[in-house]
Structures are given as C-alpha cells and as structure tokens.
Protein backbone atom coordinates (compact mmCIF):
# COMPACT_ATOMS: atom_id res chain seq x y z
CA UNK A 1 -3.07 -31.51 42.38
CA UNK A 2 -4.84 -28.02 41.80
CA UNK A 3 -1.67 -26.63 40.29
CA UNK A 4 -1.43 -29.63 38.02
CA UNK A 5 -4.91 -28.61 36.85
CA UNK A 6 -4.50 -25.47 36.60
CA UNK A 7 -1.34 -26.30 34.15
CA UNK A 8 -3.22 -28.62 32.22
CA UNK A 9 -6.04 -25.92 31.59
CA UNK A 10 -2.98 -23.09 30.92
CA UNK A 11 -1.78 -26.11 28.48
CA UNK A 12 -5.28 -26.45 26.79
CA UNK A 13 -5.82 -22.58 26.10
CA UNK A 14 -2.48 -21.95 24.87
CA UNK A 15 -2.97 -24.98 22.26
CA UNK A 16 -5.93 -23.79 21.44
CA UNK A 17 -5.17 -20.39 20.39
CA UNK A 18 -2.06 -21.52 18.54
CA UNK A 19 -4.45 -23.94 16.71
CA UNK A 20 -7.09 -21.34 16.19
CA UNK A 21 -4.29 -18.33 15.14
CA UNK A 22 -2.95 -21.05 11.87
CA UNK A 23 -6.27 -19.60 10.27
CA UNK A 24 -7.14 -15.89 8.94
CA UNK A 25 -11.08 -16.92 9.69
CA UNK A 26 -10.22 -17.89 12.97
CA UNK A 27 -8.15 -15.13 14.40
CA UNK A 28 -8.32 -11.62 14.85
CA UNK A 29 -6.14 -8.58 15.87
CA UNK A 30 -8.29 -5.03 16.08
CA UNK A 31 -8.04 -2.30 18.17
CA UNK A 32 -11.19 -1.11 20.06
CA UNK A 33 -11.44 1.04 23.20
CA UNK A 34 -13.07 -2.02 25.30
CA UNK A 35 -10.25 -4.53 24.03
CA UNK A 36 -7.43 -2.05 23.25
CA UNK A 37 -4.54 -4.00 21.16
CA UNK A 38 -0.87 -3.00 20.12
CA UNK A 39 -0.35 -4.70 16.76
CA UNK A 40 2.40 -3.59 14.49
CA UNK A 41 3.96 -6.62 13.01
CA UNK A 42 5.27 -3.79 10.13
CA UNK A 43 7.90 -2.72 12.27
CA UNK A 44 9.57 -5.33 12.95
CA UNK A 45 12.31 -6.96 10.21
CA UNK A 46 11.59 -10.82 10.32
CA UNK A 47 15.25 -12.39 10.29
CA UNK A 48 14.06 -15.02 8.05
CA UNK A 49 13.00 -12.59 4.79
CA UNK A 50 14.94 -9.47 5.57
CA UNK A 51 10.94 -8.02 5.05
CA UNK A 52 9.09 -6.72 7.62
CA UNK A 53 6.19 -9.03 9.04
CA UNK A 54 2.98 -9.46 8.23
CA UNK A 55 -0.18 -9.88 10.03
CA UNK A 56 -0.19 -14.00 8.73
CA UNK A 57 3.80 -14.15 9.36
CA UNK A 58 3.16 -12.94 12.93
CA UNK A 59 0.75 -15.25 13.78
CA UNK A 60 2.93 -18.09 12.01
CA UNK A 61 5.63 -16.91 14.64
CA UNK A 62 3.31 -16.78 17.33
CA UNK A 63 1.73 -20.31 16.82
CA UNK A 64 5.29 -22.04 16.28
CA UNK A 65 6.46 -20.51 19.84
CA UNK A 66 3.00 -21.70 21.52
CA UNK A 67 3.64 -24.82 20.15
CA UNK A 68 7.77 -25.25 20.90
CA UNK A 69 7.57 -23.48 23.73
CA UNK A 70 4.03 -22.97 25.85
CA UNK A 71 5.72 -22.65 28.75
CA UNK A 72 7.61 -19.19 28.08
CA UNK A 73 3.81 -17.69 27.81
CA UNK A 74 3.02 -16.27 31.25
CA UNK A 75 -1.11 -15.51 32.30
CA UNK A 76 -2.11 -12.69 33.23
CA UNK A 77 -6.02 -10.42 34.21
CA UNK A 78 -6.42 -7.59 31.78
CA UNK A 79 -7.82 -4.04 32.59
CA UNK A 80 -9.72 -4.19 29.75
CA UNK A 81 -11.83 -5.83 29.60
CA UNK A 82 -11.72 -5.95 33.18
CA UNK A 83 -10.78 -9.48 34.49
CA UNK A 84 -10.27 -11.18 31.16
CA UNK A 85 -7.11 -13.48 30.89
CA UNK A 86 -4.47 -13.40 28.39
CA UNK A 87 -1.09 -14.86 27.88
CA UNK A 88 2.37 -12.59 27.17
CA UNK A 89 5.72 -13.36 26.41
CA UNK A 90 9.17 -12.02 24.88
CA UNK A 91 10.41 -13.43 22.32
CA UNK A 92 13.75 -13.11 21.21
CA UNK A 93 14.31 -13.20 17.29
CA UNK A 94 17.45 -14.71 15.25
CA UNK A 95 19.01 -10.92 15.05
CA UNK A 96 18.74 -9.63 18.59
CA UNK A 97 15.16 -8.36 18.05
CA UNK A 98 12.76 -8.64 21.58
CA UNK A 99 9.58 -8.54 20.14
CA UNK A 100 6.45 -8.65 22.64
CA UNK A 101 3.55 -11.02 22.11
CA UNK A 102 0.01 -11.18 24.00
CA UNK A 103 -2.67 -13.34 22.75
CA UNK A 104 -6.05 -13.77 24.12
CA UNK A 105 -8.82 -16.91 23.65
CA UNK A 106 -11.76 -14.85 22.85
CA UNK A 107 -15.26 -15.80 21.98
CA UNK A 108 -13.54 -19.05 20.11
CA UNK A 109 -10.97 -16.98 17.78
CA UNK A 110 -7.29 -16.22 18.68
CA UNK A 111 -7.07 -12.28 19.35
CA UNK A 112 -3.99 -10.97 19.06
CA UNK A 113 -3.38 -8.34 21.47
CA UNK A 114 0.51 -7.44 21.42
CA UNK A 115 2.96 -7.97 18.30
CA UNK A 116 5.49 -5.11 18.44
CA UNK A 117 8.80 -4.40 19.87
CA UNK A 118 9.18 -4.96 23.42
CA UNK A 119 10.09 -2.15 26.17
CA UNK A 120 10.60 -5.16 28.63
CA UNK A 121 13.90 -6.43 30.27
C-alpha cells in the first residue's frame, strides 16, 4: 500500500508540473549556481516545423509527454540543491532525435531543468 502511495503522489507532481508548464507565468527555466539547469531547446530541430524549438514549444512537448506518458518520467534527489527531487526522462522524437528532459516542482512553478540532446543510452 506504501508503494501505491507513493505512485499516486509521483502521479500528482508530475500532473502538476505539466499543468503548471502550459503557462509562461507559471514556469521557469534559468540557470543559477544553486539550481544549475541545461536548457537549449535551440538546438534541437522539432520534427513537426523543420525549426528549431522554442522555450514555449519545449514545454508544449514536455507537458504532452507528462500527460501521455507519466510513467516514462523516472524521480530522482538532486545535488543541487542538495536533496531536492526532480523527474528525467528520454524522449525519443519523430526523426531519431533523443532529447533529455528534467523538470522540477519548485516553489509552485514548473522549472525546467534539462531540454537538450541526450548523452544517455
């Protein structure tokens, strides 16, 4: 029953920053030495245009795979800030493209942390 919970809460925060992230006044994505980020939606061709994304395109992408697919988002404890949780996952695009997201629930906005191409297997 604790895992079930502990799903349900996963569930929650995940809807919650895909909710949050449909709004420029409600999300964020900066880069700061306490809450270091790796944002470059610029570099990336979305397969969709044939133009590279931008900061509201990525977050349209993000949202639409938090809602479709929650359960590809994996938790994890940041460094920095030390302890925090966030939420990461690869995304494959319609042309071959891995592209690495990490989003973050923080003081009730939807930080983007990663948007860029992804070094991961």
């Amino acid at each position: 029953m604790i895992w079930r919970g502990h799903v349900d809460e996963l569930g929650k925060c995940l809807e919650e920053i895909g909710r949050l992230g449909r709004h420029a006044k409600s999300r964020l994505n900066q880069f700061s030495r306490e809450m270091p980020c790796v944002w470059n939606p610029y570099s990336i061709e979305n397969p969709e245009t044939g133009m590279p994304f931008s900061d509201a395109s990525a977050w349209e992408l993000i949202c639409r795979i938090l809602e479709k697919y929650p359960q590809n988002f994996r938790q994890l404890r940041l460094d920095k800030p030390a302890g925090q949780i966030a939420y990461e996952t690869v995304h494959i695009l319609a042309n071959g493209v891995r592209v690495y997201i990490k989003v973050q629930l923080f003081q009730g906005k939807a930080f983007g942390r990663s948007f860029h191409i992804s070094t991961k297997e």
